[in-house]
Protein backbone atom coordinates (compact mmCIF):
# COMPACT_ATOMS: atom_id res chain seq x y z
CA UNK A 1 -16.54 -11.03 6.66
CA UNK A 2 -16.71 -7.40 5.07
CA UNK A 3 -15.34 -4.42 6.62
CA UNK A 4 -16.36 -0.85 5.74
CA UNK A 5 -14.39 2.43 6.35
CA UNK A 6 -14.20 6.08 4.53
CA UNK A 7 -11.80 6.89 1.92
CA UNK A 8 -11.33 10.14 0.04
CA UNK A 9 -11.05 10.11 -3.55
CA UNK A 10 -7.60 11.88 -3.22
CA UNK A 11 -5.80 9.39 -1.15
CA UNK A 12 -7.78 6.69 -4.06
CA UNK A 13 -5.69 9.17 -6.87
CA UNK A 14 -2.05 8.44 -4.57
CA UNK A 15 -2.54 4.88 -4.44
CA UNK A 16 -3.67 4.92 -8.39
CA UNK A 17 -0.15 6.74 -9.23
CA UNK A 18 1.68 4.32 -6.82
CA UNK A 19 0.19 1.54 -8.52
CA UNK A 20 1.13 2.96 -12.08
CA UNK A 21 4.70 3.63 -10.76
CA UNK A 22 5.00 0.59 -9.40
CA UNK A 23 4.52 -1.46 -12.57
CA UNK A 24 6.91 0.93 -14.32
CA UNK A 25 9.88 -0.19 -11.91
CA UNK A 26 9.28 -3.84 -12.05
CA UNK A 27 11.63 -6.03 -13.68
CA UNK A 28 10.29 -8.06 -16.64
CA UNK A 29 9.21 -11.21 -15.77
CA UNK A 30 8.50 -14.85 -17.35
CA UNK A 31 4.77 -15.93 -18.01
CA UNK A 32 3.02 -17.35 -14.77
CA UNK A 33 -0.13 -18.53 -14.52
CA UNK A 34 -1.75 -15.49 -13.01
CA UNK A 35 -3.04 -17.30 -9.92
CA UNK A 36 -2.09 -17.97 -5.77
CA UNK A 37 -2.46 -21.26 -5.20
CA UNK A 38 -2.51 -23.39 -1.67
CA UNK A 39 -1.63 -27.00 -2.12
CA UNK A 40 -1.77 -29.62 1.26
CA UNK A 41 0.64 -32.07 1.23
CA UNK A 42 0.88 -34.85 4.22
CA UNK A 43 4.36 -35.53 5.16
CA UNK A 44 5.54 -38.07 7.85
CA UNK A 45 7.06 -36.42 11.41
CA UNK A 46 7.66 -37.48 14.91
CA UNK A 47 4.09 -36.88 15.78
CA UNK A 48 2.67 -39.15 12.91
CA UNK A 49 1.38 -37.28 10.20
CA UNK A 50 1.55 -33.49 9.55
CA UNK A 51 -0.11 -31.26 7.12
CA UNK A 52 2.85 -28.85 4.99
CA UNK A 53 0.52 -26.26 2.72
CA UNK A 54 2.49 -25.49 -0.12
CA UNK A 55 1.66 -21.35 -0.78
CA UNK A 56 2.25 -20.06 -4.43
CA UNK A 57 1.83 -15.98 -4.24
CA UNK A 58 2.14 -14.34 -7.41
CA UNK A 59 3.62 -10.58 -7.64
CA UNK A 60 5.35 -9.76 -3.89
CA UNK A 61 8.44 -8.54 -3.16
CA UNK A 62 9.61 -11.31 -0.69
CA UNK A 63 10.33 -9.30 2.28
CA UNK A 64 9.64 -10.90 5.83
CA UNK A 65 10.34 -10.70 9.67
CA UNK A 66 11.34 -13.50 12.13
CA UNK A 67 10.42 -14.18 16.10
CA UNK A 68 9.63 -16.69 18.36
CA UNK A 69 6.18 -17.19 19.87
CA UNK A 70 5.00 -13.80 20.50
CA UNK A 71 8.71 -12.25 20.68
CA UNK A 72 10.35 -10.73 17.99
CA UNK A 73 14.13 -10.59 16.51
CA UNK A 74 13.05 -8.42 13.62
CA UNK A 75 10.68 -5.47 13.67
CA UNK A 76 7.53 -6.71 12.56
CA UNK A 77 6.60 -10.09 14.10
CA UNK A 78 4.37 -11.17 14.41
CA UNK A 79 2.07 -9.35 11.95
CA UNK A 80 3.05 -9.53 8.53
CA UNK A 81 4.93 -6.32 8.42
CA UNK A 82 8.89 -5.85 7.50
CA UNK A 83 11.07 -3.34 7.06
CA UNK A 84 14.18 -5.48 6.25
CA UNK A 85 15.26 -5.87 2.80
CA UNK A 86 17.63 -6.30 0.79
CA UNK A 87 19.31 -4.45 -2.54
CA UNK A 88 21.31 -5.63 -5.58
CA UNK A 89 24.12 -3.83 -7.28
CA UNK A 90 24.32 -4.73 -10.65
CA UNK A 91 27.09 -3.06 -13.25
CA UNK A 92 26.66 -0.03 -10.40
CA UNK A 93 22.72 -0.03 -10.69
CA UNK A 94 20.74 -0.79 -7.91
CA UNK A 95 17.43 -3.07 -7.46
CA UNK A 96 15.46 -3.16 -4.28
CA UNK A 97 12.78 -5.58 -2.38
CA UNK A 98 12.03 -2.26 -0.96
CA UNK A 99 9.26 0.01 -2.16
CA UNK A 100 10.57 3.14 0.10
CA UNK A 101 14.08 3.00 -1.47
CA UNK A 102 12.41 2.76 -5.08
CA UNK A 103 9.39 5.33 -4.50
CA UNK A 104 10.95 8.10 -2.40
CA UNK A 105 8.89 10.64 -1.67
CA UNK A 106 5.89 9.18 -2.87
CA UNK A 107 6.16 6.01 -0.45
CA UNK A 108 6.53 8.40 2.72
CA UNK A 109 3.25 9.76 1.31
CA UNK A 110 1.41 6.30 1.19
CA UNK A 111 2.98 5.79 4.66
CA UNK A 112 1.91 9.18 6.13
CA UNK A 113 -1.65 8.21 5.04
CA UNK A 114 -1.83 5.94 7.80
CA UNK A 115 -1.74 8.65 10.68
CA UNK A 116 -4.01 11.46 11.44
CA UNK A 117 -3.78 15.07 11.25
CA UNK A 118 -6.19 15.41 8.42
CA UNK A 119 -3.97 13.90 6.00
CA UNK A 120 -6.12 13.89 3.16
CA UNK A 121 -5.79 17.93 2.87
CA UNK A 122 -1.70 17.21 3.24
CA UNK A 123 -1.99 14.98 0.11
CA UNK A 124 -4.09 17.15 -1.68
CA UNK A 125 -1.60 20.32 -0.59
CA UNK A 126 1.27 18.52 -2.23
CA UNK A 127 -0.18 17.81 -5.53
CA UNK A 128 -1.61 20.79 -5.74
CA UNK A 129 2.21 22.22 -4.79
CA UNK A 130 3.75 19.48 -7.44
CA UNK A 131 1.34 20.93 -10.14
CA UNK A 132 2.13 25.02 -9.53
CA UNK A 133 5.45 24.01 -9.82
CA UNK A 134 5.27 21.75 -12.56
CA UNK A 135 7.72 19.58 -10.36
CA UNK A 136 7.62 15.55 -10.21
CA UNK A 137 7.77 13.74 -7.40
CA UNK A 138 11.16 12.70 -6.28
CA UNK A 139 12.42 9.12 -7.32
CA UNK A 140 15.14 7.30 -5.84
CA UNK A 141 16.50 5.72 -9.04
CA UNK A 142 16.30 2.35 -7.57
CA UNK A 143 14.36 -0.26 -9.21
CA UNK A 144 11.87 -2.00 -7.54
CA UNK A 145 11.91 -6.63 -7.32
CA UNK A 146 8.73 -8.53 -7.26
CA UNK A 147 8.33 -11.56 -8.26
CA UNK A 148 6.59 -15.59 -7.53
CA UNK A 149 6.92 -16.47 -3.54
CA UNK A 150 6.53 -20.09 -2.70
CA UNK A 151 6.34 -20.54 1.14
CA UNK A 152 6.31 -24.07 2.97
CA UNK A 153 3.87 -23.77 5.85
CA UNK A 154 3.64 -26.23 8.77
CA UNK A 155 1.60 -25.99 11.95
CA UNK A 156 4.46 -27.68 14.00
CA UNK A 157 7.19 -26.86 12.31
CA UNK A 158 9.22 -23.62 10.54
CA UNK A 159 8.26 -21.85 7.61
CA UNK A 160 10.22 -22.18 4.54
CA UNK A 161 10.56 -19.08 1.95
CA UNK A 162 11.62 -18.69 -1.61
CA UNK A 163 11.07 -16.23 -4.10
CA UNK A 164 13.06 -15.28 -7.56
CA UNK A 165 13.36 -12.54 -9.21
CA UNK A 166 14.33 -11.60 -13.16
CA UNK A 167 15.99 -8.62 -13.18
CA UNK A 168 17.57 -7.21 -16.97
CA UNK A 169 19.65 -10.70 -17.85
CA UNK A 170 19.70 -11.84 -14.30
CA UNK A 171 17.96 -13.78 -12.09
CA UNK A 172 18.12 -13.25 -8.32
CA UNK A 173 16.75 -16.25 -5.76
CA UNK A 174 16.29 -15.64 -2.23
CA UNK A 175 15.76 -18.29 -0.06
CA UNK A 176 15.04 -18.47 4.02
CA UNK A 177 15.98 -22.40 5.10
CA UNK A 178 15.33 -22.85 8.74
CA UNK A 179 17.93 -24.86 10.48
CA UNK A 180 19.17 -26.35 13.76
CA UNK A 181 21.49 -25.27 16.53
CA UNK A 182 24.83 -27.03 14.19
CA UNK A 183 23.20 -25.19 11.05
CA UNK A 184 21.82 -28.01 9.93
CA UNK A 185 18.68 -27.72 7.61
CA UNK A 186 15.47 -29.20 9.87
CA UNK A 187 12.79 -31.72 8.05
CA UNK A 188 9.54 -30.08 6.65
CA UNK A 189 7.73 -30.24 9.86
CA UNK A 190 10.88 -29.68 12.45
CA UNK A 191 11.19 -26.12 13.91
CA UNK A 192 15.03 -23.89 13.50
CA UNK A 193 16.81 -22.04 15.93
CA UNK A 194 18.45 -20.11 12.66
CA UNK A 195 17.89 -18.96 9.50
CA UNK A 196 19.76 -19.36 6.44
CA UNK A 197 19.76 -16.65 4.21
CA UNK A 198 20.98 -16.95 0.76
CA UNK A 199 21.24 -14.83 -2.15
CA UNK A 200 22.21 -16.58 -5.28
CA UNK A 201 22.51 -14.35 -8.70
CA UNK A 202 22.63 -16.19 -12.00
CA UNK A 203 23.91 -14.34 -15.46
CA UNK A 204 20.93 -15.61 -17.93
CA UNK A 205 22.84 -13.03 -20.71
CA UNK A 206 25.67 -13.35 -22.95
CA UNK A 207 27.93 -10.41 -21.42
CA UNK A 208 29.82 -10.33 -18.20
CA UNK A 209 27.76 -9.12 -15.09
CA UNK A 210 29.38 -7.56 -11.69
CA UNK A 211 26.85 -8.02 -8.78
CA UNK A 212 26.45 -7.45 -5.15
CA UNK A 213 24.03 -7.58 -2.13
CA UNK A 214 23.42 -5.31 0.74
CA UNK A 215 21.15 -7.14 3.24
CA UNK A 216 19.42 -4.69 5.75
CA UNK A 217 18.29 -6.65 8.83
CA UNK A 218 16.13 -4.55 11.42
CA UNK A 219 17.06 -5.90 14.60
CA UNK A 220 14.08 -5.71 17.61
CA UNK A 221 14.71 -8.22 20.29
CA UNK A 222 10.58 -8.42 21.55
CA UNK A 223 10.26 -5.17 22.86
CA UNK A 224 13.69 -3.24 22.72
CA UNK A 225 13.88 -1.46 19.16
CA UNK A 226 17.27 -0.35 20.31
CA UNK A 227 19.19 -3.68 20.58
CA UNK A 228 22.65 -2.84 22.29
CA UNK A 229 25.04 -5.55 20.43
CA UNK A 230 28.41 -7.32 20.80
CA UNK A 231 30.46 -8.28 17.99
CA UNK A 232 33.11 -11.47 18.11
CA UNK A 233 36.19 -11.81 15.62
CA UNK A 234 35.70 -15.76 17.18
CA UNK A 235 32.30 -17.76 17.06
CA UNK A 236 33.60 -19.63 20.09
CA UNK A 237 31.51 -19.07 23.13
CA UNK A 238 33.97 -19.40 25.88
CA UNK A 239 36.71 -16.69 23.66
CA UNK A 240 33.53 -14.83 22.81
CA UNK A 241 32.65 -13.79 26.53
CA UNK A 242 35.87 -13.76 27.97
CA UNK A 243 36.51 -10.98 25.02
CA UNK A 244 34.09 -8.69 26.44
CA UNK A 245 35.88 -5.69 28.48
CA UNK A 246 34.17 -2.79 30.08
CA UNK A 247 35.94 -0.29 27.08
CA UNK A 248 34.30 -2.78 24.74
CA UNK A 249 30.79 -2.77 26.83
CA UNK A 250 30.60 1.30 26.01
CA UNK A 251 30.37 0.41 22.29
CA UNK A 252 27.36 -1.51 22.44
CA UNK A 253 24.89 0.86 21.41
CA UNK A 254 27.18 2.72 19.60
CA UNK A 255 27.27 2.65 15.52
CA UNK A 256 29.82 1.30 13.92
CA UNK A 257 31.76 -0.11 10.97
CA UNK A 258 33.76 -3.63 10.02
CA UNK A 259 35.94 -3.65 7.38
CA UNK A 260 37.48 -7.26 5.42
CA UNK A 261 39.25 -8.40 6.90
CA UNK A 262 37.99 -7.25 10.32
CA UNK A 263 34.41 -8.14 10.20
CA UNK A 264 33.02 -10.34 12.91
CA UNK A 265 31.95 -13.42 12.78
CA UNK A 266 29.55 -13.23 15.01
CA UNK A 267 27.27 -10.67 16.45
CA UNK A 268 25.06 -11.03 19.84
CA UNK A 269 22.13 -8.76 19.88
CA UNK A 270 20.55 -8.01 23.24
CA UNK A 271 17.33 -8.24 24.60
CA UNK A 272 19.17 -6.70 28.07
CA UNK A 273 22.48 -6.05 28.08
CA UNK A 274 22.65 -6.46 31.86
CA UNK A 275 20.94 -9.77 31.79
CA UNK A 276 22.88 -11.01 28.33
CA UNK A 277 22.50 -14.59 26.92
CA UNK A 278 20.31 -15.88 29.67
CA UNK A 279 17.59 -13.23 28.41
CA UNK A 280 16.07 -13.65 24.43
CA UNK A 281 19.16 -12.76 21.98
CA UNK A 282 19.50 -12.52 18.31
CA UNK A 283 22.88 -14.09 16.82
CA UNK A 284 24.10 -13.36 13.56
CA UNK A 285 26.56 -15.94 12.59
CA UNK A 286 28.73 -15.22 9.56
CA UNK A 287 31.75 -17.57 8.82
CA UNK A 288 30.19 -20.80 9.37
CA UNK A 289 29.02 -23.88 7.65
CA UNK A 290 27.80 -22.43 4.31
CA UNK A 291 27.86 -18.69 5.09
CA UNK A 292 30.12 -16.37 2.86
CA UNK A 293 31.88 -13.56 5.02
CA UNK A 294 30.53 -9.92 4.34
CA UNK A 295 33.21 -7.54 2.95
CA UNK A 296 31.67 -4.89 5.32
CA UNK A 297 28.99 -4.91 8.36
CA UNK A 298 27.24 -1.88 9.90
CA UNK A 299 25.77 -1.87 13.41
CA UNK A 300 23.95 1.30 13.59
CA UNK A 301 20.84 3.81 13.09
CA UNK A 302 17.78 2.24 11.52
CA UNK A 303 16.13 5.13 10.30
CA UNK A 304 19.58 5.89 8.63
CA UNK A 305 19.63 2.49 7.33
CA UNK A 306 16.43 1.95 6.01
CA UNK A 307 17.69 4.85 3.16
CA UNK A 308 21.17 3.43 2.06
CA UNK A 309 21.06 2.33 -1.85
CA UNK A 310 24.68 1.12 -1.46
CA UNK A 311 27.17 3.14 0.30
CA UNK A 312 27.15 3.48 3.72
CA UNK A 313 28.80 6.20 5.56
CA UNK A 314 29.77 6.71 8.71
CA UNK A 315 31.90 9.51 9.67
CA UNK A 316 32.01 9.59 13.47
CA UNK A 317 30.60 7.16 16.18
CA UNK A 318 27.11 7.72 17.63
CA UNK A 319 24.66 6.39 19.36
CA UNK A 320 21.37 4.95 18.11
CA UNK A 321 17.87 5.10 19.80
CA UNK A 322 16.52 2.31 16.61
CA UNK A 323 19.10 -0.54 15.77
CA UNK A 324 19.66 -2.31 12.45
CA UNK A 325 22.70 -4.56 11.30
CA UNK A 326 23.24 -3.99 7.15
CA UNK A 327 25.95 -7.02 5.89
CA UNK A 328 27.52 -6.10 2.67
CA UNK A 329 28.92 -8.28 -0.20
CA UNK A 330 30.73 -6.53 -2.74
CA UNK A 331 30.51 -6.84 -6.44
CA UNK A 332 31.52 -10.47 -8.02
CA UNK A 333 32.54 -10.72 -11.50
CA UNK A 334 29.67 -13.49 -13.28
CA UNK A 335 30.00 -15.03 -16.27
CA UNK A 336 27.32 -15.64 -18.44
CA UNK A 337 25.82 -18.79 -17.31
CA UNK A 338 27.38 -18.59 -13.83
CA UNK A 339 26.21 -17.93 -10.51
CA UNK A 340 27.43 -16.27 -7.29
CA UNK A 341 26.02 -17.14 -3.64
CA UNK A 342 25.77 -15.11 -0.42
CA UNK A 343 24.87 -16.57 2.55
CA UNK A 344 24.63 -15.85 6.21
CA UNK A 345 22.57 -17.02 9.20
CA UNK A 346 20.50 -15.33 12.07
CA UNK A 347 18.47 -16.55 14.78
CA UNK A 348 18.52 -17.24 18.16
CA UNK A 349 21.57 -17.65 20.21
CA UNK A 350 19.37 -19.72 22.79
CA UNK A 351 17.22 -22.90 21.72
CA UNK A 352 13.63 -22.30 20.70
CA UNK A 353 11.34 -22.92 17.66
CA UNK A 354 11.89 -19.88 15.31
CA UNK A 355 9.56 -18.57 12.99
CA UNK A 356 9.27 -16.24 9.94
CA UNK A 357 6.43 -14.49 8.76
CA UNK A 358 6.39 -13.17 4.89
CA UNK A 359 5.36 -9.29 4.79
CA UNK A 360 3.19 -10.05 1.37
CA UNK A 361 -0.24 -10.66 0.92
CA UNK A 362 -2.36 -12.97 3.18
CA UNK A 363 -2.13 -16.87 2.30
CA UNK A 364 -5.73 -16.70 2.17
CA UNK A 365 -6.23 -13.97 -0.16
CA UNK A 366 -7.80 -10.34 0.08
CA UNK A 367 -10.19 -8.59 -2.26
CA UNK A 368 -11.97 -5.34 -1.61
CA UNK A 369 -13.03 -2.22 -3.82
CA UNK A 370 -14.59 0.85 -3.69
CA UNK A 371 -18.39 2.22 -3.67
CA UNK A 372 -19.25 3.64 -5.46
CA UNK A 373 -16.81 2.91 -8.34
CA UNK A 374 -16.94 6.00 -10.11
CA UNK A 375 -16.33 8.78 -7.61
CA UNK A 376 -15.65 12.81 -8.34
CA UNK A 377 -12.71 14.04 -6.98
CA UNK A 378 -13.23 15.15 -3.60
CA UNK A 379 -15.85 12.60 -2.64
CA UNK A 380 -15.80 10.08 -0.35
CA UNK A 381 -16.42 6.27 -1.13
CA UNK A 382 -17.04 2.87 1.07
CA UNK A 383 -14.02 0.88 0.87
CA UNK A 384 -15.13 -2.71 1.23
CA UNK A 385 -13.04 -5.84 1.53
CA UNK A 386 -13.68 -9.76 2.37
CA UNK A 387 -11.10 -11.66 3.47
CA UNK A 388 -10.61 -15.82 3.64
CA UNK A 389 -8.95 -18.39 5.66
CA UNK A 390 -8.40 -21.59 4.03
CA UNK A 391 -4.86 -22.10 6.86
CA UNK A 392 -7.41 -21.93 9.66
CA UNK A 393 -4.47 -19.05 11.09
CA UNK A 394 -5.40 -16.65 13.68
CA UNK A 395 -6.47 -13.08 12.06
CA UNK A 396 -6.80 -9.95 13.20
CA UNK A 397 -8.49 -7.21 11.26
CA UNK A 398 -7.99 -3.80 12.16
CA UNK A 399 -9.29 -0.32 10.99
CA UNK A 400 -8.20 3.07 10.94
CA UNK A 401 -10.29 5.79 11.25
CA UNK A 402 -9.73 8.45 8.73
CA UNK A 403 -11.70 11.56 8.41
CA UNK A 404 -11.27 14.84 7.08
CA UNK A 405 -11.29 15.95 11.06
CA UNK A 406 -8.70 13.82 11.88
């Protein structure tokens, strides 16, 4: 199937530099064989026999969003689009899965080139700014994780993630292990009602490392991108709800900080408010099973969020129109050859078959380029692109319509 649509050489330029800057940020990385590989394997279930496809993406930064059937918990399902992520802090220098917090300025370009308005002037305008003033573009200092994802798909059952990354002399493996209602990991072709997400960050030097992780989690609970939530110092239902007072019922879409050793240990987040648990809701369970207690959890502004590298500040409380929960681990002493872990779990506080969805390339692969391939600046070009689908997944292809009238 081929697509066509315009481009202008300009916006060809932006994604050229963010390309080049890209590469610079990345963390050196052990040889792989530079291919994406899909590999069926038949594994025995409760329905007989069931295909797992064993996905090996090279080069992605392992972000991903989670829903159920057509209903999301994160922003993002069920397309493969995120806008969680998470960041390292290593010897107080931070490393992100997310390319706004490394690219700045330049990544609100690349995102701005998605909407109208004539955009492609805009671009041009702030080069041609940049270059009168002899003035860079603005970078975040944050470095920017990619590395090899390996997913485990299923038709009938959750998907499975991993990905590591080699930062300096560490490595840092992120893993997304559906489980069941008691947090107990399902089979290969068995659908979760939670996730478990765990950080673990191995010293592969010869020197003393301090590191911590910041996970950013973008709450939407299917259509309400302004999740009012309920946090529990007990994970037992009965003390949870008879907890809730009216005083407490005004703080629910409120922002807010937890401090160790007054951080919940578990967190409700509302589809309705009015309706509660017998609508969809998102739990975030903390402090059990394998799950390692944040030093500090936020409950606020997204769009704030989205921007914190490590600190997070909140000096008075607020209320928030986008909602996002960011869980914070503070920096571990690890010894050469050692590892720290960081887990926690979210998912559904009611049963149903859970899903996640990586943000990175399509399992089947995209290629496209442009015609014609040398272009003058200020020309336009064909932008075409063939896409495959070796899952047999429902696709949808889009375009946008960009032209220099908007």
């Amino acid at each position: 199937m081929f697509k066509r649509i315009s481009i202008n050489a300009i916006s060809l330029c932006l994604l050229i530099v963010f390309a080049f800057q890209t590469q610079q940020m990345k963390a050196s990385v052990p040889n792989v064989e530079p291919t994406d590989t899909i590999i069926p394997k038949l594994v025995s279930s409760a329905n007989g026999t069931d295909t797992v496809y064993q996905v090996k993406i090279r080069d992605c930064d392992g972000r991903y969003t989670l829903g159920v059937k057509n209903q999301r918990i994160m922003y993002g399902y069920p397309y493969p689009f995120s806008t969680s992520h998470f960041a390292v802090n290593l010897d107080g220098v931070i490393a992100s899965n997310s390319p706004r917090l490394a690219l700045g300025e330049l990544w609100d370009l690349l995102v701005a080139a998605q909407k109208k308005q004539n955009i492609f002037q805009r671009i041009f305008n702030v080069f041609k700014k940049r270059k009168l003033k002899k003035k860079k573009f603005k970078f975040t200092g944050v470095d920017y994780l990619t590395g090899d994802l390996s997913l485990s798909i299923s038709k009938n059952g959750s998907t499975r993630m991993e990905i590591t990354y080699y930062y300096k002399d560490i490595s840092i493996t992120q893993r997304c292990i559906p489980v069941d209602k008691n947090l107990d990991d399902v089979s290969e072709t068995g659908f979760g009602q939670y996730y478990r997400i765990e950080y673990v960050i191995r010293n592969l030097g010869h020197e003393n490392r301090k590191a911590g992780i910041l996970l950013l989690l973008d709450t939407m609970i299917d259509d309400n991108d302004a999740c009012q939530m309920d946090a529990f110092d007990t994970d037992d239902p009965e003390k949870m709800f008879s907890k809730i007072q009216i005083g407490k019922k005004k703080e629910r879409q409120t922002e807010r900080a937890y401090l160790s050793p007054d951080v919940p240990k578990r967190i409700l987040v509302y589809h309705d408010s009015k309706k509660g648990i017998s609508d969809l809701t998102g739990d975030v369970i903390t402090n059990k099973k394998e799950a390692t207690i944040p030093d500090e959890i936020y409950i606020g502004r997204w769009p704030y969020f989205y921007g914190v590298k490590w600190y997070v500040g909140i000096d008075k409380p607020r209320k928030y129109r986008d909602s996002a929960i960011i869980m914070k681990w503070k920096e571990r002493n690890v010894a050469p050859a050692d590892s720290v872990k960081f887990v926690t779990y979210f998912g559904l506080y009611n049963p149903g078959n859970l899903q996640l969805i990586s943000s990175d390339k399509p399992t089947g692969g995209v290629a496209f380029h442009a015609e014609p391939r040398n272009l003058p600046l200020g020309e336009k070009a064909k932008l075409v692109w063939e896409t495959e689908n070796p899952l047999g997944a429902n696709i949808k292809i889009g375009v946008i319509d960009s032209t220099e009238n908007g």
